[in-house]
PDB file of N, CA and C in Angstrom:
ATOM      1  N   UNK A   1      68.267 116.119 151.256  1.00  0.00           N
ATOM      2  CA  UNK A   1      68.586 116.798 152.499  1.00  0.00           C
ATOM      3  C   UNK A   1      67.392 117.658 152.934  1.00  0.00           C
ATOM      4  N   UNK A   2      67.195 118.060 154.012  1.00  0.00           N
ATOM      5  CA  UNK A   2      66.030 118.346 154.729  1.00  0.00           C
ATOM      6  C   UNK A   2      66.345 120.224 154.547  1.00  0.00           C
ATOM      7  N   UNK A   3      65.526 120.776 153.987  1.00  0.00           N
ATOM      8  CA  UNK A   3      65.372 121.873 153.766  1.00  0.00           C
ATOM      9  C   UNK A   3      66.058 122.803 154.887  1.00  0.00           C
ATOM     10  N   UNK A   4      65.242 122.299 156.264  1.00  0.00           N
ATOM     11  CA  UNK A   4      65.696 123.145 157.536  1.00  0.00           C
ATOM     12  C   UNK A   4      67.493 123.282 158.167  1.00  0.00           C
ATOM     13  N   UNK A   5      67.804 122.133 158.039  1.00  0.00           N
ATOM     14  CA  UNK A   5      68.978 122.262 157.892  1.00  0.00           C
ATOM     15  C   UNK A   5      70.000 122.844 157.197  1.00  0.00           C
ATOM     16  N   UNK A   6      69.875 123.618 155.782  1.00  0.00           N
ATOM     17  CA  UNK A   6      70.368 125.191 155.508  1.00  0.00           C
ATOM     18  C   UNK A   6      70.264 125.846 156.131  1.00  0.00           C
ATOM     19  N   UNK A   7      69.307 126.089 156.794  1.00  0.00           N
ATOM     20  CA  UNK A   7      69.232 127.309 157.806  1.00  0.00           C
ATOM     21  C   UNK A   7      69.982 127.238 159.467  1.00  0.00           C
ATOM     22  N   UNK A   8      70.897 126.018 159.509  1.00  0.00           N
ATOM     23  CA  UNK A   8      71.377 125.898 160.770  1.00  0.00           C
ATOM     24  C   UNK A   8      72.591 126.839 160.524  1.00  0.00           C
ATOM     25  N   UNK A   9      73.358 127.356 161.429  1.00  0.00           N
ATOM     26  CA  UNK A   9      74.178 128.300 161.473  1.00  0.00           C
ATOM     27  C   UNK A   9      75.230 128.431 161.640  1.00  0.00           C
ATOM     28  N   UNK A  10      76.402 128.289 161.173  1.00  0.00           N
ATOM     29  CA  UNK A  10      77.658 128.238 161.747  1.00  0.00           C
ATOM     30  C   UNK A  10      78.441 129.161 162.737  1.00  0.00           C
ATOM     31  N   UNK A  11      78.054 130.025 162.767  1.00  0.00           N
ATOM     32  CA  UNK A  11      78.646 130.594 163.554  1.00  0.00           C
ATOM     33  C   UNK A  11      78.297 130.271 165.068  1.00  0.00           C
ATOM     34  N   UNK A  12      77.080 129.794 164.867  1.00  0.00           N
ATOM     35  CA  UNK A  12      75.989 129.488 166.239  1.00  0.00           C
ATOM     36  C   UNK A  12      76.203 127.850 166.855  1.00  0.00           C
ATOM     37  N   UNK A  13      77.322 127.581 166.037  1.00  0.00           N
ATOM     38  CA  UNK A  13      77.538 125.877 166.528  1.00  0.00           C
ATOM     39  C   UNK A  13      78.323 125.336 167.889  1.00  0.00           C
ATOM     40  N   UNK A  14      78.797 126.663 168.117  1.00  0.00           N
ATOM     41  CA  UNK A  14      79.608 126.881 169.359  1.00  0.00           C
ATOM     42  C   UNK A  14      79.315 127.145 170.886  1.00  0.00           C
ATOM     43  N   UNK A  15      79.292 125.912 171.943  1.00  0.00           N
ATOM     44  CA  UNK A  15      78.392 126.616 173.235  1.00  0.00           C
ATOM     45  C   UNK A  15      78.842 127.919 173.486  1.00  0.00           C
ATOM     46  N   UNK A  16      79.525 128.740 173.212  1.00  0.00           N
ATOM     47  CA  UNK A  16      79.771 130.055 173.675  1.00  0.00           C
ATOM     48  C   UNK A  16      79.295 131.083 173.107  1.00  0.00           C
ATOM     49  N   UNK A  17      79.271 130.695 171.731  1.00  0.00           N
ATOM     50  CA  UNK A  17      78.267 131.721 170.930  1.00  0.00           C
ATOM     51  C   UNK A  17      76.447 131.444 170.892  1.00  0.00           C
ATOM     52  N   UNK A  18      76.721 130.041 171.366  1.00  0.00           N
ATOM     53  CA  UNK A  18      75.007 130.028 171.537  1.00  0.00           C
ATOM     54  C   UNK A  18      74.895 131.027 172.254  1.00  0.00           C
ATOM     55  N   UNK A  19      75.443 130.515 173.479  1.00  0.00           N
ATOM     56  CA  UNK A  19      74.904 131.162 175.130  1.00  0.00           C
ATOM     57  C   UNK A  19      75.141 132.702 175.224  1.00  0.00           C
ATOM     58  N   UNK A  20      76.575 133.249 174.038  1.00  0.00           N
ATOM     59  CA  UNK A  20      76.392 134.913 174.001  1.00  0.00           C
ATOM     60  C   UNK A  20      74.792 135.311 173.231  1.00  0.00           C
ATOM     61  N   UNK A  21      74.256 134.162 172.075  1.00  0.00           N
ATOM     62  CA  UNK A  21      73.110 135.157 171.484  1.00  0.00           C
ATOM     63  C   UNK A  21      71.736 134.671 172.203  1.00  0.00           C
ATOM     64  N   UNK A  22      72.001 133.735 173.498  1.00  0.00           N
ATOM     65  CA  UNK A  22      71.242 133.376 173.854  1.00  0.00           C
ATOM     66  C   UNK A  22      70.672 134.475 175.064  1.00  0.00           C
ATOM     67  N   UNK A  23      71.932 134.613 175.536  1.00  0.00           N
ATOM     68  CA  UNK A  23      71.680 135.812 176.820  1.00  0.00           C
ATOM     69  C   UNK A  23      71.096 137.293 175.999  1.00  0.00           C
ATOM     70  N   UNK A  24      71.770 136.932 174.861  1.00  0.00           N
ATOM     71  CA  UNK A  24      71.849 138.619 174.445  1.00  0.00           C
ATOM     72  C   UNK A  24      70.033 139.157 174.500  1.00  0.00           C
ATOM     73  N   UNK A  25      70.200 137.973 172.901  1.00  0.00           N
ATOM     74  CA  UNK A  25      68.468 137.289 172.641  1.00  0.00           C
ATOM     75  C   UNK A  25      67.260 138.039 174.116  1.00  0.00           C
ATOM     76  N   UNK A  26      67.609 138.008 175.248  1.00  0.00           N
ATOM     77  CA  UNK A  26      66.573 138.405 176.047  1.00  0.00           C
ATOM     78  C   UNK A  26      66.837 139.152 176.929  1.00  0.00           C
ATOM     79  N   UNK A  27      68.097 140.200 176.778  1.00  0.00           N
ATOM     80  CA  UNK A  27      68.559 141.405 177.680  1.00  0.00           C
ATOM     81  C   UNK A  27      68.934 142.395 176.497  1.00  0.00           C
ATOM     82  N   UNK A  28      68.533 143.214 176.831  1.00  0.00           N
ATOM     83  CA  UNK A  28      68.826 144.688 175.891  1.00  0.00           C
ATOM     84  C   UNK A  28      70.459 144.881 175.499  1.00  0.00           C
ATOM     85  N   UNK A  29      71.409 144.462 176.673  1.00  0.00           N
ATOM     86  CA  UNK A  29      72.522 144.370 176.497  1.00  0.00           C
ATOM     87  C   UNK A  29      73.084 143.824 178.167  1.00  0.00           C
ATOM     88  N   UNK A  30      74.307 143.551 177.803  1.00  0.00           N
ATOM     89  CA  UNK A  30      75.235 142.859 178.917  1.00  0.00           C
ATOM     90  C   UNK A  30      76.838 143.223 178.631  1.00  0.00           C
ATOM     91  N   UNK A  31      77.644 143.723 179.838  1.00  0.00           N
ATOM     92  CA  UNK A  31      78.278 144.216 180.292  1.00  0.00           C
ATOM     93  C   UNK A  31      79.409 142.809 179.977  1.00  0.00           C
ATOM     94  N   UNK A  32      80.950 143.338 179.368  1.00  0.00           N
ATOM     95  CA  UNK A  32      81.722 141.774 179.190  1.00  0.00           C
ATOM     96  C   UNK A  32      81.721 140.956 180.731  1.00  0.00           C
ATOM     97  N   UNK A  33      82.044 141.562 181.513  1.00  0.00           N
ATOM     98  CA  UNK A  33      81.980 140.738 183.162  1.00  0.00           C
ATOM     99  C   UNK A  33      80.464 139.835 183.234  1.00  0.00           C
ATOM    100  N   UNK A  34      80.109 140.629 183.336  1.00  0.00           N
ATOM    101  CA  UNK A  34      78.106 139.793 182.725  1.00  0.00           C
ATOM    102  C   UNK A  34      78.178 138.595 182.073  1.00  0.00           C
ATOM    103  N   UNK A  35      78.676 138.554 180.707  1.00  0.00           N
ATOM    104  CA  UNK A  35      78.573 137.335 179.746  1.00  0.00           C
ATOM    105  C   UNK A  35      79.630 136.334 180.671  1.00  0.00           C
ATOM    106  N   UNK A  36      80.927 137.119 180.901  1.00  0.00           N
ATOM    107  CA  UNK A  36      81.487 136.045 181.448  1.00  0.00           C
ATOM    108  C   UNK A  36      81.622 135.274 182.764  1.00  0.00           C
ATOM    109  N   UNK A  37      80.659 136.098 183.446  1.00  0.00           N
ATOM    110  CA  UNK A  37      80.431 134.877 184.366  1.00  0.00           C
ATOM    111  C   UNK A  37      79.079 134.355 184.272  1.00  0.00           C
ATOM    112  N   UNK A  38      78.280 134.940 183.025  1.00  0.00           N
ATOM    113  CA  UNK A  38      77.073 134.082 182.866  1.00  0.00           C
ATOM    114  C   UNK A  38      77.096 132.735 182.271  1.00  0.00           C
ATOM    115  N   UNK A  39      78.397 132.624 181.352  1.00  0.00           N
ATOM    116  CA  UNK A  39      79.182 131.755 180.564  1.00  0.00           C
ATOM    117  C   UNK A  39      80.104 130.822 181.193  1.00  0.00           C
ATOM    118  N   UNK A  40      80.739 131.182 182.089  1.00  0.00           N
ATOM    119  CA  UNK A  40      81.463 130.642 182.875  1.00  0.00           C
ATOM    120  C   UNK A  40      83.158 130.261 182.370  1.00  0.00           C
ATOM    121  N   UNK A  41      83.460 131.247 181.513  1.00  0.00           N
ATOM    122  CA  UNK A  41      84.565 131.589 180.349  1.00  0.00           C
ATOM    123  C   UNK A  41      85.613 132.151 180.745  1.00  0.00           C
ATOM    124  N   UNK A  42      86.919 132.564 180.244  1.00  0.00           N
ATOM    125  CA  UNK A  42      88.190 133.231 180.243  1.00  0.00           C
ATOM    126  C   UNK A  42      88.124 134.540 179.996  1.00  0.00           C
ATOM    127  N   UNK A  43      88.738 135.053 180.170  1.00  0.00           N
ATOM    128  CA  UNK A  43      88.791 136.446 179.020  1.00  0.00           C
ATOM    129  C   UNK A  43      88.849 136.298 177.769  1.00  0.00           C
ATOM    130  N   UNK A  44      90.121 135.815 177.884  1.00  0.00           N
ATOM    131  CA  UNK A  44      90.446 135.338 176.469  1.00  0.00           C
ATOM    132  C   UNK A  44      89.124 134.671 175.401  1.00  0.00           C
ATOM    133  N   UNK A  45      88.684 134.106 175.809  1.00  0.00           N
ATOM    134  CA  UNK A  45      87.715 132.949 175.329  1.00  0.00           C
ATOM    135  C   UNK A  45      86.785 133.652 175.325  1.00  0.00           C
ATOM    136  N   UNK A  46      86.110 134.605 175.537  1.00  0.00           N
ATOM    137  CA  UNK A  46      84.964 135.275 175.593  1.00  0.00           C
ATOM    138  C   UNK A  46      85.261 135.897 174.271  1.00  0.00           C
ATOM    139  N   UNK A  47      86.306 136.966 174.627  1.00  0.00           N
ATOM    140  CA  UNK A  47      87.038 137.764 174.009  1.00  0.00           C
ATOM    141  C   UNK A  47      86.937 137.175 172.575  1.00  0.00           C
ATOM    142  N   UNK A  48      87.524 136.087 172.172  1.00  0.00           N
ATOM    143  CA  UNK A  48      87.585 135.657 170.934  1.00  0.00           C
ATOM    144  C   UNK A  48      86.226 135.483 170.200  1.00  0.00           C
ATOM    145  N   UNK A  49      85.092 134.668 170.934  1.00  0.00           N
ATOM    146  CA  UNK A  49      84.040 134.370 170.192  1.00  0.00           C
ATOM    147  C   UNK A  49      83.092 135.849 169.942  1.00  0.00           C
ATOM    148  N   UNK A  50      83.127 136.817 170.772  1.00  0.00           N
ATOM    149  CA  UNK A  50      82.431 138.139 170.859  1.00  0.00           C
ATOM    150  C   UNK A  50      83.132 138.550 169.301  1.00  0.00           C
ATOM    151  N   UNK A  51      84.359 138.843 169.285  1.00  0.00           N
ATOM    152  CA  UNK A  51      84.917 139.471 168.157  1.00  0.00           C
ATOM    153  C   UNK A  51      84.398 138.203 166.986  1.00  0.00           C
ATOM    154  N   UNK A  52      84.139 137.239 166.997  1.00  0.00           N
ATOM    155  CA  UNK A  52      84.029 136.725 165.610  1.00  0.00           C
ATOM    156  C   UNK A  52      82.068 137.298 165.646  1.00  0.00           C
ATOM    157  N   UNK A  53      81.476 137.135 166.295  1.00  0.00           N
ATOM    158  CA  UNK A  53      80.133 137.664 166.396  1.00  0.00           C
ATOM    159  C   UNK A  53      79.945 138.927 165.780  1.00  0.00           C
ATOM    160  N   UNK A  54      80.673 139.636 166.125  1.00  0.00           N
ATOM    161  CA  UNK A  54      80.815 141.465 165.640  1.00  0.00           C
ATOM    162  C   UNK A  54      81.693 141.335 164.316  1.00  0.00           C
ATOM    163  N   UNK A  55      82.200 140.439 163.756  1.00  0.00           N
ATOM    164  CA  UNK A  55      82.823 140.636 162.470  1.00  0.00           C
ATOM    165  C   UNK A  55      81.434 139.839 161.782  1.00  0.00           C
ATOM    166  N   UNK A  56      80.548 139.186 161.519  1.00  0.00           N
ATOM    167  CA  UNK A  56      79.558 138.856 161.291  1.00  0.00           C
ATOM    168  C   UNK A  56      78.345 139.734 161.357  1.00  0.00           C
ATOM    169  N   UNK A  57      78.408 141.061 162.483  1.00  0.00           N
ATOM    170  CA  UNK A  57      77.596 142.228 162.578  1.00  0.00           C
ATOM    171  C   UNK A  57      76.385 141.545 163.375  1.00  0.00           C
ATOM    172  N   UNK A  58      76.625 140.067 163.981  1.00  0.00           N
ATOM    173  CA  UNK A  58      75.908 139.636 164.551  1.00  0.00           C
ATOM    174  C   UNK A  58      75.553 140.531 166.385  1.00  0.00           C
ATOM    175  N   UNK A  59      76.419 140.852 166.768  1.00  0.00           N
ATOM    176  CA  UNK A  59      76.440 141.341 167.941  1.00  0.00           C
ATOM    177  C   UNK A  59      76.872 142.999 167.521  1.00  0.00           C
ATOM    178  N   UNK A  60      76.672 144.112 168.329  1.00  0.00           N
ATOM    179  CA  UNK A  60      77.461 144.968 168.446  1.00  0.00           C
ATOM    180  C   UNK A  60      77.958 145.745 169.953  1.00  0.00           C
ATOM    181  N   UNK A  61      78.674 146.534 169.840  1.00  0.00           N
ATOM    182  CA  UNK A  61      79.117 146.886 171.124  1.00  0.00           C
ATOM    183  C   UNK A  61      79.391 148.800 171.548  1.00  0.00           C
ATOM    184  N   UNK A  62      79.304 148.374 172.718  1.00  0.00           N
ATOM    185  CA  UNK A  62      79.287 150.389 173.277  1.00  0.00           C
ATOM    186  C   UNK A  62      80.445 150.165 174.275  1.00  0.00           C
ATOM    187  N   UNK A  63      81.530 150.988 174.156  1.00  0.00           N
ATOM    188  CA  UNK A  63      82.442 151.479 175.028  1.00  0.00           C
ATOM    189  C   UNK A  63      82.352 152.984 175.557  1.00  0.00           C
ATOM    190  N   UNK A  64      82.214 152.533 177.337  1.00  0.00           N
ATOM    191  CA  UNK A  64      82.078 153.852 178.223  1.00  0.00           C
ATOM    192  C   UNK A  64      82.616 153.584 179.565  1.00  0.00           C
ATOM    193  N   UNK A  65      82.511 154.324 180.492  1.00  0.00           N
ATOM    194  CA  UNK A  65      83.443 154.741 181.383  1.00  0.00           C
ATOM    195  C   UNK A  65      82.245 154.250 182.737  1.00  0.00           C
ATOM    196  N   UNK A  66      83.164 153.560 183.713  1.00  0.00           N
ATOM    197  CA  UNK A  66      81.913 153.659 184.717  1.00  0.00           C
ATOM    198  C   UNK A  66      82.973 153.898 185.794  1.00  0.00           C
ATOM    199  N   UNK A  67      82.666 155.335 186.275  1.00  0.00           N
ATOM    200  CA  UNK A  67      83.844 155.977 187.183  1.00  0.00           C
ATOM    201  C   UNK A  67      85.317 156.230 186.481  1.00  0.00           C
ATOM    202  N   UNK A  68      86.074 155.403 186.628  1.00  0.00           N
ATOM    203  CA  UNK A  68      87.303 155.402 186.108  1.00  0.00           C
ATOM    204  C   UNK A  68      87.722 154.139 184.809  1.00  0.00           C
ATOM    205  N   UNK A  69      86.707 153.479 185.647  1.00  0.00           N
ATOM    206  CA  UNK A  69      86.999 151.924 184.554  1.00  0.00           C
ATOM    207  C   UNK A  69      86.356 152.179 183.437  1.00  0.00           C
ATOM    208  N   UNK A  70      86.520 150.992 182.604  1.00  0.00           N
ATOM    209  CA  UNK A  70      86.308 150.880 180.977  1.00  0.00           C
ATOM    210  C   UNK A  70      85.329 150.246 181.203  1.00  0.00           C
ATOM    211  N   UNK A  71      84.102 150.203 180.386  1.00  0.00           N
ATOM    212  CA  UNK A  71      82.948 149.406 180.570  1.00  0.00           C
ATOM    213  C   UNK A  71      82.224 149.035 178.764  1.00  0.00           C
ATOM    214  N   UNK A  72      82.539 148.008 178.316  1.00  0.00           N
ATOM    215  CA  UNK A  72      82.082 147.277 177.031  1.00  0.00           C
ATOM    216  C   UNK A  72      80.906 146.195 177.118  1.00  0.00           C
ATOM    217  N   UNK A  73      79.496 147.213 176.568  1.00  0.00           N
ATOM    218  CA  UNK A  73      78.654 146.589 176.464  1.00  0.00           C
ATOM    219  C   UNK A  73      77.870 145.850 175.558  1.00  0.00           C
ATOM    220  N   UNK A  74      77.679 145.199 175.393  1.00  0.00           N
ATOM    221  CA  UNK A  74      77.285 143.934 174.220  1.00  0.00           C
ATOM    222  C   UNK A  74      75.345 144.085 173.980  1.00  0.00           C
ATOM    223  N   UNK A  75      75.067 144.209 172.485  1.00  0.00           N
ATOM    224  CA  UNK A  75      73.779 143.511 172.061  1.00  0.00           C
ATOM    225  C   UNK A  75      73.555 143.363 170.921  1.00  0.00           C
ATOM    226  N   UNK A  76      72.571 142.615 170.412  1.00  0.00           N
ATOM    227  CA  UNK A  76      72.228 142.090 169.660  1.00  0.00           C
ATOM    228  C   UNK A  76      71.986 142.684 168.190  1.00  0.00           C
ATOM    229  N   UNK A  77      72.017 142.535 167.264  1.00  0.00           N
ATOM    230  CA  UNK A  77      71.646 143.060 166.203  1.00  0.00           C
ATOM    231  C   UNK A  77      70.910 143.325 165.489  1.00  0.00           C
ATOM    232  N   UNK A  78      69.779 143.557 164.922  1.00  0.00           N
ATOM    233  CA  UNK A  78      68.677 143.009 164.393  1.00  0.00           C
ATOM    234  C   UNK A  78      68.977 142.024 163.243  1.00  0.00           C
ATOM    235  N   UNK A  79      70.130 142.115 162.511  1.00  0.00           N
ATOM    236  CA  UNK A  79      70.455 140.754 161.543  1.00  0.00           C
ATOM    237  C   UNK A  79      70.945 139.863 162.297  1.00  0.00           C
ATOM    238  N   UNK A  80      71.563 140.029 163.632  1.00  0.00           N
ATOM    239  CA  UNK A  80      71.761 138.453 164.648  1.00  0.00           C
ATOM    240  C   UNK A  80      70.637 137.832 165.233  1.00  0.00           C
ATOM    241  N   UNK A  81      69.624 138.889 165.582  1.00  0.00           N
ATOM    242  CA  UNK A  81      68.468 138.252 166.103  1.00  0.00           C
ATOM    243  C   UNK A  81      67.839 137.494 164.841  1.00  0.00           C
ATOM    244  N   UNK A  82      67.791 137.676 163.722  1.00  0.00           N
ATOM    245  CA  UNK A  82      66.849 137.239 162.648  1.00  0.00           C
ATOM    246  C   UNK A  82      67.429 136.034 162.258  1.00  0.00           C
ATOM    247  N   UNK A  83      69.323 135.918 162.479  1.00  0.00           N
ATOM    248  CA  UNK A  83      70.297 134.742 161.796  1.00  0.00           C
ATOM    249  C   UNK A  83      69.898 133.635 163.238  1.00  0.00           C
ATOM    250  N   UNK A  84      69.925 134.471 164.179  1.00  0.00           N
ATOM    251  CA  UNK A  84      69.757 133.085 165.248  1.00  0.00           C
ATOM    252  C   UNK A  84      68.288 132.920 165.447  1.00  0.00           C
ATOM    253  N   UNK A  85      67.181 133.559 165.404  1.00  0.00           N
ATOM    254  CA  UNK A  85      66.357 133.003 165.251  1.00  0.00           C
ATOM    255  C   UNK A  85      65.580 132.016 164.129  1.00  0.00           C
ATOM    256  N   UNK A  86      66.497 132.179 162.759  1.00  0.00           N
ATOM    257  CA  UNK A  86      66.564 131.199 161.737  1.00  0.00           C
ATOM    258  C   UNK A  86      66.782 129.611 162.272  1.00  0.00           C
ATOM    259  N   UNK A  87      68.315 130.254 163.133  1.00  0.00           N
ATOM    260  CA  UNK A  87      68.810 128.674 163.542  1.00  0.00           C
ATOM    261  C   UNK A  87      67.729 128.209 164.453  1.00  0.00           C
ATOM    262  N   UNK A  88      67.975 128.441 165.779  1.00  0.00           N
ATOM    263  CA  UNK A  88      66.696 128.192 166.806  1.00  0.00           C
ATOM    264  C   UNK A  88      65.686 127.657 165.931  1.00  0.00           C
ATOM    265  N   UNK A  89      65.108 127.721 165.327  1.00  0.00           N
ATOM    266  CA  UNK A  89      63.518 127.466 164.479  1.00  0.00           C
ATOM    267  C   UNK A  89      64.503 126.287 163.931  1.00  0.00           C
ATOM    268  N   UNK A  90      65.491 125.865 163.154  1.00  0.00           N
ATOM    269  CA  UNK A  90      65.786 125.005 162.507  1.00  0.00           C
ATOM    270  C   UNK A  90      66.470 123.630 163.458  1.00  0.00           C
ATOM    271  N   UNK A  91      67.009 124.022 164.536  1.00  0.00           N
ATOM    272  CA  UNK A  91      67.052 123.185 165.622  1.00  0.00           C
ATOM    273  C   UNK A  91      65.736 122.112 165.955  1.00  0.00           C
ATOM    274  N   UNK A  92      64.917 123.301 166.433  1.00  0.00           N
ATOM    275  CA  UNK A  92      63.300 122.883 166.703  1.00  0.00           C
ATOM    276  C   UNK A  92      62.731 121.751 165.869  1.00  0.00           C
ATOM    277  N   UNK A  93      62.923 122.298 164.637  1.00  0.00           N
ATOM    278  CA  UNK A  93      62.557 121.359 163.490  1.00  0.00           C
ATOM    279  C   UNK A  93      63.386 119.910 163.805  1.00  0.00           C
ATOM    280  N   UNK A  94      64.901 120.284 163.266  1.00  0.00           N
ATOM    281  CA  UNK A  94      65.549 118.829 164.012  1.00  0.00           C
ATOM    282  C   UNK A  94      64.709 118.044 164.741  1.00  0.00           C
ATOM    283  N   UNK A  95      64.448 118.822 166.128  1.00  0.00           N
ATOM    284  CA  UNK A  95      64.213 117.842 167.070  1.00  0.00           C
ATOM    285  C   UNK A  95      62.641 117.335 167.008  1.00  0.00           C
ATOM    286  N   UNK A  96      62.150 117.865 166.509  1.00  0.00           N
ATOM    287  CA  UNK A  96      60.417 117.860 166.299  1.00  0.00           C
ATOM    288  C   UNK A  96      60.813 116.678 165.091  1.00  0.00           C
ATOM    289  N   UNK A  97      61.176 116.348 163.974  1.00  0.00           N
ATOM    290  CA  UNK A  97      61.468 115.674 162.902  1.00  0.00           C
ATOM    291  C   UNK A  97      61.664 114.216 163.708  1.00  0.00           C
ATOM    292  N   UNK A  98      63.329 114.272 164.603  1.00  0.00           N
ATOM    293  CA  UNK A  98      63.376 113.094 165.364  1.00  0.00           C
ATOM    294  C   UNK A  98      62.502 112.941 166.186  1.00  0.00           C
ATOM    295  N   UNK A  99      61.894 113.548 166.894  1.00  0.00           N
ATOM    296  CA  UNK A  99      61.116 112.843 167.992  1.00  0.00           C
ATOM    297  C   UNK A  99      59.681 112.224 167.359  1.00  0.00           C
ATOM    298  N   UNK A 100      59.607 112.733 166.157  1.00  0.00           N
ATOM    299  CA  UNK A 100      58.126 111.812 165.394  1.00  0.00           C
ATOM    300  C   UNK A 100      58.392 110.936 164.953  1.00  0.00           C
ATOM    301  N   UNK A 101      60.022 110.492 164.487  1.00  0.00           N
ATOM    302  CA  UNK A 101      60.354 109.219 164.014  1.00  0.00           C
ATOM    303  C   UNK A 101      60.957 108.040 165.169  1.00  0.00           C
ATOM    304  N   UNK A 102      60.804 108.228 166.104  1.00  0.00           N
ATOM    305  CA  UNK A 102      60.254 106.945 167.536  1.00  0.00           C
ATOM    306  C   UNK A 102      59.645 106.835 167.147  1.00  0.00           C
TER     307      UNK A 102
END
């Protein structure tokens, strides 16, 4: 088995959790309304993959007030940035591996 492929990620196998550590990956943080219409997701469905991210310590989050409303903001971790940039690099490889064997 190909070395790089340990390093692919499970938690990261999911288009929704890509695209949360993908956005996260290059904004300081994002607002839940943010991810979800950057995602194009439910509540619910957001909702679920964010909480498995933060039980992993992959993501974390800030709750505050903007006027009257509730406002939950999302970023990255420095052990999520390091776990998804593991994967990312091991993807790469994947595809760099297949495309030399055409």
């Amino acid at each position: 088995m190909k070395q790089y492929l340990n390093h692919l990620n499970k938690a990261f196998e999911n288009r929704v959790r890509l695209g949360i550590m993908s956005a996260l990956t290059v904004n300081d943080y994002l607002d839940f309304n943010a991810l979800k219409e950057l995602l194009n997701v439910t509540d619910g469905n957001l909702a679920s993959h964010l909480k498995a991210l933060e039980k992993e310590e992959y993501i974390g989050m800030e709750k505050s007030f903007v006027g009257r409303k509730p406002n939950t903001k999302y970023h990255i971790t420095k052990a999520g940035r390091s776990a998804f940039e593991e994967h990312i690099g091991a993807l790469e490889q994947l595809i760099k591996e297949q495309h030399q064997s055409k």
